[in-house]
Protein backbone atom coordinates (compact mmCIF):
# COMPACT_ATOMS: atom_id res chain seq x y z
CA UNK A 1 0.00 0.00 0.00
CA UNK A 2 1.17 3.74 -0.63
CA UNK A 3 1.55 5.43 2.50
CA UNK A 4 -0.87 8.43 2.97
CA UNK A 5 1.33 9.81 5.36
CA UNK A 6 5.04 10.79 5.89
CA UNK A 7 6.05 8.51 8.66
CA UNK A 8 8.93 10.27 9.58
CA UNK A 9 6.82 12.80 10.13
CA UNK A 10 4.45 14.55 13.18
CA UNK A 11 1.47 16.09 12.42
CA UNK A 12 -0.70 18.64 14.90
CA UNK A 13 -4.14 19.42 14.76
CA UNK A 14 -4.75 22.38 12.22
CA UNK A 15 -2.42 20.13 9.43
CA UNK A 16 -4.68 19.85 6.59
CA UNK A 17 -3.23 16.24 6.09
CA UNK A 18 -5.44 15.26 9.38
CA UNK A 19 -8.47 16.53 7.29
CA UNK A 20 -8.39 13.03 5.62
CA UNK A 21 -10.42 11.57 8.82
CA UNK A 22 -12.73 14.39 9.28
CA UNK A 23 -12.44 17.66 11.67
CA UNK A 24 -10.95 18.76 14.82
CA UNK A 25 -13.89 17.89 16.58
CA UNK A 26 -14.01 14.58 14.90
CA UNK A 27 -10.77 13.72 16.52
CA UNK A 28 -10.95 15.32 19.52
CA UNK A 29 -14.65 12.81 19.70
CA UNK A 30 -12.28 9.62 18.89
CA UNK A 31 -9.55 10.56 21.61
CA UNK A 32 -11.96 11.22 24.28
CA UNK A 33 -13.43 7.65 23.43
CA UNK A 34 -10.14 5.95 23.22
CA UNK A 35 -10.64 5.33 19.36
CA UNK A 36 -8.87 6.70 16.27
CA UNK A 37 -5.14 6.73 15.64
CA UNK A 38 -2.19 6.45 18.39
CA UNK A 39 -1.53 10.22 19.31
CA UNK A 40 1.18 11.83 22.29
CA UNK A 41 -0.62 14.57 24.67
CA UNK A 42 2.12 17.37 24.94
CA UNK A 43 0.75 19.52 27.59
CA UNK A 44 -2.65 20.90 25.71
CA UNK A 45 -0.71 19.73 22.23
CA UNK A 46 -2.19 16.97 20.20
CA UNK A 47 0.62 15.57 18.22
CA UNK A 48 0.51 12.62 16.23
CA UNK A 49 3.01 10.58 14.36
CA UNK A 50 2.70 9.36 10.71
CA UNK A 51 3.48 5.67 11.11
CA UNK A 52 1.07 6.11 13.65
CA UNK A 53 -1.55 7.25 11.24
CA UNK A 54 -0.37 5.20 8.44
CA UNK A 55 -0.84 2.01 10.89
CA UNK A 56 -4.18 3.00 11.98
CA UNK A 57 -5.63 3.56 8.02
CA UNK A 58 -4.05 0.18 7.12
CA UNK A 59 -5.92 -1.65 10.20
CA UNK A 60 -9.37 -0.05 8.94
CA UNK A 61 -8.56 -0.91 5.11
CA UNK A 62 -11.58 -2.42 3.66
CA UNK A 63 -11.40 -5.30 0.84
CA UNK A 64 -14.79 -5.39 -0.86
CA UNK A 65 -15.44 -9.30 -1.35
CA UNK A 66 -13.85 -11.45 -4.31
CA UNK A 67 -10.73 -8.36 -4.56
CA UNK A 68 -7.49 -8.23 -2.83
């Protein structure tokens, strides 16, 4: 699979790259519900790292039957 993120990488919220899974709120909705990508908490910082994000899109990668 391509990556859709640099994994050497870290993003922070306002990157329009994070825009791929939705908004801020969106996010901030999966984190408070222990869902969503691996992310650090920096003080009031959200950062997250690309293999992180890469790793999580690969895990929810959907095969529709009879493809691969």
């Amino acid at each position: 699979m391509s990556k859709l993120f640099d994994d050497n990488r870290t993003y922070v919220l306002g990157d329009p790259e994070l825009e791929l899974f939705g908004d801020r709120a969106k996010l901030a909705q999966w984190r408070h519900k222990n869902k969503g990508p691996a992310f650090y908490r920096l003080g009031r910082k959200i950062v997250y790292r690309g293999s992180d994000l890469n790793a999580w899109a690969e895990a929810h990668r959907v095969v529709p039957a009879g493809r691969d």
